[in-house]
N, C-alpha and C. Protein backbone atom coordinates (compact mmCIF):
# COMPACT_ATOMS: atom_id res chain seq x y z
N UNK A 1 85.23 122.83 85.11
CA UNK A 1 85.48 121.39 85.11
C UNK A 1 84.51 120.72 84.16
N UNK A 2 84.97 119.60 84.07
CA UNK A 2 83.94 118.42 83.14
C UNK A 2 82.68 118.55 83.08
N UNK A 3 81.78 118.78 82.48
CA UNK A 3 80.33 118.83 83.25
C UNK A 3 79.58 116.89 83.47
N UNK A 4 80.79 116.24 82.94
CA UNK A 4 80.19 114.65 82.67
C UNK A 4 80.80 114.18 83.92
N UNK A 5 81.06 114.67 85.06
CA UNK A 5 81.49 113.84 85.76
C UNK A 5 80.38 114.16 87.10
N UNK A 6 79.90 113.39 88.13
CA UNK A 6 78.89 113.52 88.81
C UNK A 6 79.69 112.96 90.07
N UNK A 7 79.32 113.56 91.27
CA UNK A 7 80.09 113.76 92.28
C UNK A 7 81.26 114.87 92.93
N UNK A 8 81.78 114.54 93.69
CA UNK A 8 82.71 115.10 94.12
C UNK A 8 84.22 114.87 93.70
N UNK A 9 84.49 115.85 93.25
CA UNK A 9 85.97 115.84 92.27
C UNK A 9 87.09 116.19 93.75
N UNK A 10 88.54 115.83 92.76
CA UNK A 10 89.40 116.19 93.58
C UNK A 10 90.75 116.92 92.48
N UNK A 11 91.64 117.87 92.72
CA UNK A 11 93.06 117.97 92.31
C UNK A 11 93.58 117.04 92.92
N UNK A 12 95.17 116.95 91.87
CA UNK A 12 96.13 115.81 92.27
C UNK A 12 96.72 116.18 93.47
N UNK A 13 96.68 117.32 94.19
CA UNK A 13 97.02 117.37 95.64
C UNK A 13 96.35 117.16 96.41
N UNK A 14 94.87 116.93 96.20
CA UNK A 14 94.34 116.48 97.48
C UNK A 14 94.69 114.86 97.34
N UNK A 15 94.50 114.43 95.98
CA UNK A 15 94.69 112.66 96.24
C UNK A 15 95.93 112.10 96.56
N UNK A 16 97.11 113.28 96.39
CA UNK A 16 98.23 112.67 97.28
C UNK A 16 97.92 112.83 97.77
N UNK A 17 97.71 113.73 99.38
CA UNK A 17 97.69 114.06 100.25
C UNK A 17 96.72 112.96 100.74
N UNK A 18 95.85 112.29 99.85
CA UNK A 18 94.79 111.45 100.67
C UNK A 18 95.40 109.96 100.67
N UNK A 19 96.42 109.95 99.59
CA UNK A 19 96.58 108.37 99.78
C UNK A 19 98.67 108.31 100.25
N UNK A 20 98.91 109.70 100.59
CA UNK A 20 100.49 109.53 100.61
C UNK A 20 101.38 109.45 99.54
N UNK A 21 101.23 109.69 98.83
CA UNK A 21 101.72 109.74 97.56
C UNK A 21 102.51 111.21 97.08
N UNK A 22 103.43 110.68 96.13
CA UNK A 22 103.86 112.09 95.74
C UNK A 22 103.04 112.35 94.40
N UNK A 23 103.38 113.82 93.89
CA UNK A 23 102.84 114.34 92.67
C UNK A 23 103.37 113.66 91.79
N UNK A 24 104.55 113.60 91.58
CA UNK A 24 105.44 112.91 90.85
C UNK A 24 104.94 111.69 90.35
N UNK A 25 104.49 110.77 91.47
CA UNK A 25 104.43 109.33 91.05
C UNK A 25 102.67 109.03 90.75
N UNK A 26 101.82 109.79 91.28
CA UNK A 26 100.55 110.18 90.66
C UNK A 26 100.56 110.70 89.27
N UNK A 27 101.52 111.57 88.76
CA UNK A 27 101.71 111.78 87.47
C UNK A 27 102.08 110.67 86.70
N UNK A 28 103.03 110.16 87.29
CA UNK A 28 104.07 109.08 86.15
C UNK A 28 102.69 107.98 86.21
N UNK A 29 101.52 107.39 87.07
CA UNK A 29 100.96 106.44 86.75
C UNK A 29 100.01 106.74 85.82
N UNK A 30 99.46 107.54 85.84
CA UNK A 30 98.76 109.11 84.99
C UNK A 30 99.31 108.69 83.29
N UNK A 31 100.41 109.26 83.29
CA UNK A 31 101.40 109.13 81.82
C UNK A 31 101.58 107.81 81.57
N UNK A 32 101.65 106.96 82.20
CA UNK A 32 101.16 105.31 81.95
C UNK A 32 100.27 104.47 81.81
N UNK A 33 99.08 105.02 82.11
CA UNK A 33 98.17 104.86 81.66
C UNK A 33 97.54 103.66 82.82
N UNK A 34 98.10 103.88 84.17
CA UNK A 34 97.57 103.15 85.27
C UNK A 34 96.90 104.00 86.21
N UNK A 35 96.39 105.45 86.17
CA UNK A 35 95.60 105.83 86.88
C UNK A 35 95.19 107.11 86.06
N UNK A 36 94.62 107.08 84.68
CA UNK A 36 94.74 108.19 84.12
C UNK A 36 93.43 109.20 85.08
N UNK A 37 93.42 110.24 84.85
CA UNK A 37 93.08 111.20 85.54
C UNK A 37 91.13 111.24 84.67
N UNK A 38 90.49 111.37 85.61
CA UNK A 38 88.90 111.09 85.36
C UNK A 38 88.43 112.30 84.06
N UNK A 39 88.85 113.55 84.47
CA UNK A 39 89.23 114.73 83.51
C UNK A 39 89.70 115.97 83.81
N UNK A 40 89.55 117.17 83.49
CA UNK A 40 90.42 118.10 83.34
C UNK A 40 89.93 119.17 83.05
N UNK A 41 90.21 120.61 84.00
CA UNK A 41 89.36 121.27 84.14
C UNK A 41 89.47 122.35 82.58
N UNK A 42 88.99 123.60 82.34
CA UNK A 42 89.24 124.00 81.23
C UNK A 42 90.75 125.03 81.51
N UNK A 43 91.32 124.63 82.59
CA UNK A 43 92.79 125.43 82.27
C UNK A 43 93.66 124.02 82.22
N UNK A 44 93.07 122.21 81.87
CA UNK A 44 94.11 121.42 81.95
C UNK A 44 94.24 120.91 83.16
N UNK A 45 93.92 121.25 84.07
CA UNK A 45 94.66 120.30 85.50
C UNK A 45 93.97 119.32 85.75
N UNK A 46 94.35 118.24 85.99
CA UNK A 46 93.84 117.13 85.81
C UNK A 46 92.81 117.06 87.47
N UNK A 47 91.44 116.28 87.12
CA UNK A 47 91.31 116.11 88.31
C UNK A 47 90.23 114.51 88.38
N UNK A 48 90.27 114.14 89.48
CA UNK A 48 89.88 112.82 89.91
C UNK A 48 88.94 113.08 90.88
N UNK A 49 87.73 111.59 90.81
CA UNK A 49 87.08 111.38 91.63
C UNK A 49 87.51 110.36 92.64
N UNK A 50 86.32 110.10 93.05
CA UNK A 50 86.51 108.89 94.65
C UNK A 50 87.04 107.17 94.08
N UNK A 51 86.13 107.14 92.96
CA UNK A 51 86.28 105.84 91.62
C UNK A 51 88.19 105.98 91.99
N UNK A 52 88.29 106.88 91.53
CA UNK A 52 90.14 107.39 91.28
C UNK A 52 90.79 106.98 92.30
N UNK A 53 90.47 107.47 93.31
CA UNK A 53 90.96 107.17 94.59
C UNK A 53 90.99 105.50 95.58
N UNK A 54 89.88 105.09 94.80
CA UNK A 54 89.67 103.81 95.43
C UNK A 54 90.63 102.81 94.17
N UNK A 55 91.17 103.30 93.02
CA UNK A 55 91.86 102.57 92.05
C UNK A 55 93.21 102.55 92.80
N UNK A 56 93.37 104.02 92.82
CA UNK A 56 94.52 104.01 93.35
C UNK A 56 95.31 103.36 94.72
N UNK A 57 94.48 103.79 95.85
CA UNK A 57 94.43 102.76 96.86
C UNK A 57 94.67 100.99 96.58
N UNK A 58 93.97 100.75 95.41
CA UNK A 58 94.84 98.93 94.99
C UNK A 58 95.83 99.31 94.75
N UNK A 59 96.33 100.14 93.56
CA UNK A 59 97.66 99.97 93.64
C UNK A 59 98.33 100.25 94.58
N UNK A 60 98.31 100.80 95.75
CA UNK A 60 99.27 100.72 96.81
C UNK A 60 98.78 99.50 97.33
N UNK A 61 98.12 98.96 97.62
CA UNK A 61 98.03 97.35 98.11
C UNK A 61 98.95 96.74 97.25
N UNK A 62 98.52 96.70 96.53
CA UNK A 62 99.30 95.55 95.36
C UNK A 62 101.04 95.92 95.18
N UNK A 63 101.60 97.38 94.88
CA UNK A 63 102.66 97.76 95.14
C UNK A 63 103.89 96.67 95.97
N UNK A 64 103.72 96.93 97.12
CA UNK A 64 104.32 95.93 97.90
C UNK A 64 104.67 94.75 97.88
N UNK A 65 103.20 94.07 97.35
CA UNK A 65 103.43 92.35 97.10
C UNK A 65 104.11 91.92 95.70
N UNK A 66 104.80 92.97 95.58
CA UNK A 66 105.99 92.58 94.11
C UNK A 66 105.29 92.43 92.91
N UNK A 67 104.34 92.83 92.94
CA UNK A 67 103.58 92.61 91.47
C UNK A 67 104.22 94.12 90.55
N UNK A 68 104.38 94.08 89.08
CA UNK A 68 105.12 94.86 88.28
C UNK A 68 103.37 95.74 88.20
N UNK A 69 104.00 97.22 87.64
CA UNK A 69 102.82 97.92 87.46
C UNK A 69 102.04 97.54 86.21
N UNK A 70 102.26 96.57 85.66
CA UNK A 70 102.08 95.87 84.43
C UNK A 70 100.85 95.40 84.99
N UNK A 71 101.32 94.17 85.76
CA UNK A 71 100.82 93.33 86.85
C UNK A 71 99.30 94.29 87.55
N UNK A 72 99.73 94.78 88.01
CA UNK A 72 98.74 95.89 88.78
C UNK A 72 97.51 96.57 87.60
N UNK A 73 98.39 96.99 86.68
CA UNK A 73 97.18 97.26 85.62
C UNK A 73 96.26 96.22 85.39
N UNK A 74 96.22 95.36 85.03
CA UNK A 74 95.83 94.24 84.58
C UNK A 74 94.97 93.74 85.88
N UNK A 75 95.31 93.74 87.41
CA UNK A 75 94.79 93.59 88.01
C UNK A 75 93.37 94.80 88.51
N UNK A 76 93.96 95.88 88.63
CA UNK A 76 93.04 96.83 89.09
C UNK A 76 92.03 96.98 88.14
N UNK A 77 92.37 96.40 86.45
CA UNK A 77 91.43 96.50 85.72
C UNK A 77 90.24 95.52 86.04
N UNK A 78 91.11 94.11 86.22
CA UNK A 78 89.95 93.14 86.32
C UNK A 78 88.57 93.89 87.39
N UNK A 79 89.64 93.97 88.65
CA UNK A 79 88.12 94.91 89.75
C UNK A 79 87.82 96.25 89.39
N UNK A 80 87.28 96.48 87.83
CA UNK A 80 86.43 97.54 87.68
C UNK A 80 85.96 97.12 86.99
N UNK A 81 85.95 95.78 86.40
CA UNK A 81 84.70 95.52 85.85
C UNK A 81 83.36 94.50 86.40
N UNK A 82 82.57 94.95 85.73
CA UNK A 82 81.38 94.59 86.23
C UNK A 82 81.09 93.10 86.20
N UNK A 83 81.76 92.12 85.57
CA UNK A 83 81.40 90.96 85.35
C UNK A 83 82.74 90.37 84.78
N UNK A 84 83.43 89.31 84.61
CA UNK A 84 84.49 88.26 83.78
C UNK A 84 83.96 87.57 83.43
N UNK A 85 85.01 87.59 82.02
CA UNK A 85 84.80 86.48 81.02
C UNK A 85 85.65 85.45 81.73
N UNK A 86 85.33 83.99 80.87
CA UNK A 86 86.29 83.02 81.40
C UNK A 86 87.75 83.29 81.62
N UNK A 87 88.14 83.97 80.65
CA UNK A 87 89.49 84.17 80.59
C UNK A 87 90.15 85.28 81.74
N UNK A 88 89.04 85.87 81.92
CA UNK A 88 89.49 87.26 82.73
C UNK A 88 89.53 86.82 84.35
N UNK A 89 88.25 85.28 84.46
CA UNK A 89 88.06 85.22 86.01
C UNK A 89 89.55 83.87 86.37
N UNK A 90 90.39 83.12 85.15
CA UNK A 90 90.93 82.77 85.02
C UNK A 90 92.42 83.72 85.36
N UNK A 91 92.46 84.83 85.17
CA UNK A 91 93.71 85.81 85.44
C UNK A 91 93.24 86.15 87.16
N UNK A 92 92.13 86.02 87.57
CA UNK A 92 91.90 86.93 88.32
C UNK A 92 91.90 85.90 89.43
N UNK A 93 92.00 84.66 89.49
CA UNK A 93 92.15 83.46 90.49
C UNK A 93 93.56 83.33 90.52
N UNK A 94 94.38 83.92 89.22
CA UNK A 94 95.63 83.63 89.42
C UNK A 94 96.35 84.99 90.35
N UNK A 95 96.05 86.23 90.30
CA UNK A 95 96.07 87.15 91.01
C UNK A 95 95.41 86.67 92.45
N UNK A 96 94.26 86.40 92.25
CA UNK A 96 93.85 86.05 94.11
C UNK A 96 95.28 85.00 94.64
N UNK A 97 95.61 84.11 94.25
CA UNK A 97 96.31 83.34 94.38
C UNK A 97 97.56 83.78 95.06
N UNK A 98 98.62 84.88 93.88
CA UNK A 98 99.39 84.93 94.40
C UNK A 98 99.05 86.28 95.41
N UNK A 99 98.56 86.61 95.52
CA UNK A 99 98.10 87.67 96.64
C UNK A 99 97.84 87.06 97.88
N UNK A 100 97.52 85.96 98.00
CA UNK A 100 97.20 85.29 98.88
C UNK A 100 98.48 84.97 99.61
N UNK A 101 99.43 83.69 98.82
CA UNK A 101 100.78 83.77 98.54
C UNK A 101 101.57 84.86 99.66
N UNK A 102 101.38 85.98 98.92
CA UNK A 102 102.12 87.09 99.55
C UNK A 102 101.38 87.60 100.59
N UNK A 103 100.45 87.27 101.40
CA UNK A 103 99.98 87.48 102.79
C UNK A 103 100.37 86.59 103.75
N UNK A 104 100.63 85.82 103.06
CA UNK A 104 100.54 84.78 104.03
C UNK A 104 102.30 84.57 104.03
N UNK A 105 103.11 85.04 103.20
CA UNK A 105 104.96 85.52 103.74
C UNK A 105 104.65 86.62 104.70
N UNK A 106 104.16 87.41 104.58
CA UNK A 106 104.01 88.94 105.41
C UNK A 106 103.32 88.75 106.58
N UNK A 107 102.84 87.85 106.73
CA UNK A 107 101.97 87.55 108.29
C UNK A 107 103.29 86.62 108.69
N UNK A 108 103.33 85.51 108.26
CA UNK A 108 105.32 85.15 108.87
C UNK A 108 106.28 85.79 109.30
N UNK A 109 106.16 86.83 108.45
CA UNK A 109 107.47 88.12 108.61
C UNK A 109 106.87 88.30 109.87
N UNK A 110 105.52 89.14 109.89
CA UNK A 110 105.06 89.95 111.39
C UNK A 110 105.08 89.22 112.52
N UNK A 111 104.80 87.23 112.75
CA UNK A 111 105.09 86.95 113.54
C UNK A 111 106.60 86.48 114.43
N UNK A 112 107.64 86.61 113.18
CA UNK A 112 108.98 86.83 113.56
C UNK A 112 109.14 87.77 113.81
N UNK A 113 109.00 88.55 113.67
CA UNK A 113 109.05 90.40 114.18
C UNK A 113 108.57 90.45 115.46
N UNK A 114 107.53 89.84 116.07
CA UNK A 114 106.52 89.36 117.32
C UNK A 114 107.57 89.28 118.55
N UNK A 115 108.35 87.68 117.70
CA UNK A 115 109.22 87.20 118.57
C UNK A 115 110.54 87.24 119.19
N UNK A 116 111.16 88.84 118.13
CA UNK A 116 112.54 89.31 118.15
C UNK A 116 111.81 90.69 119.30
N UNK A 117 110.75 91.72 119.57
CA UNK A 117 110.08 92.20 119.72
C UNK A 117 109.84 91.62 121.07
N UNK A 118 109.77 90.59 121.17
CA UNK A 118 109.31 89.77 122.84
C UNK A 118 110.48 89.55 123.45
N UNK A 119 111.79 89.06 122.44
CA UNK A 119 113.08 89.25 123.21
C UNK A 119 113.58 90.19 123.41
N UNK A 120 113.14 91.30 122.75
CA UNK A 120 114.38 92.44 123.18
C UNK A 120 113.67 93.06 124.33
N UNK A 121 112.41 93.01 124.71
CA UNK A 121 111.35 93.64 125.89
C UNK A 121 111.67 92.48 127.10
N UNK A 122 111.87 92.09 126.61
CA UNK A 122 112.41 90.55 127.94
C UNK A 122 113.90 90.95 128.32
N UNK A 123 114.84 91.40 127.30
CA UNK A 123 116.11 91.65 127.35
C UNK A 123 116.27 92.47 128.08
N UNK A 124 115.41 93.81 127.60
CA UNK A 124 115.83 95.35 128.25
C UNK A 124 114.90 95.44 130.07
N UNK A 125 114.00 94.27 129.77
CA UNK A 125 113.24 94.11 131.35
C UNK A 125 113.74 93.38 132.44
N UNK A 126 115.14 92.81 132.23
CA UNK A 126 115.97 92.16 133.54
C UNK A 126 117.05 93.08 133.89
């Protein structure tokens, strides 16, 4: 393996296996250049650290709330860096924003879900 990388490495099967993911779609973000792989041992197989794992983990947050993997790049980039420029903390209020946005539909959803959930336990309890 790399000798520049410090810590504890992983193959792409343990980081599916750690975040649910298939190989497939760990590859395709890989080949897109939204989770490229930390490095690669000397037979090629790609492998990742914890850094990797905690990137990846946003994008499954973010996934859901309809943001394009475009979207997500751009976001997961802003939180790896160490500091923003105006312009960057300007993208990154607009991301808090609609993230926000989209918690606050999904906590609505869950408390209608609550209340269909309280009728049918009320229903099936007479």
């Amino acid at each position: 393996m790399s000798e520049n990388l410090t810590g504890e490495v992983m193959h792409i099967g343990e980081l599916a296996e750690r975040t649910g993911l298939s190989l497939r779609t760990i590859r395709h973000y890989g080949d897109i250049g939204l989770l490229p792989a930390s490095s690669r041992t000397e037979g090629g197989f790609r492998v990742y650290t914890e850094a990797d794992l905690a990137r990846l983990r946003r994008i499954n947050y973010l996934k859901p709330l309809g943001f394009s993997l475009e979207e997500i790049s751009e976001v997961v980039g802003l939180l790896d860096l160490e500091s923003l420029t105006p312009a960057q903390r300007e993208q990154a209020e607009a991301a808090l924003q609609r993230v926000t946005t989209e918690r606050r539909k999904l906590a609505s959803y869950l408390t209608q879900a609550e209340h269909i959930v309280e009728d049918l336990q009320s229903k099936l309890s007479d």
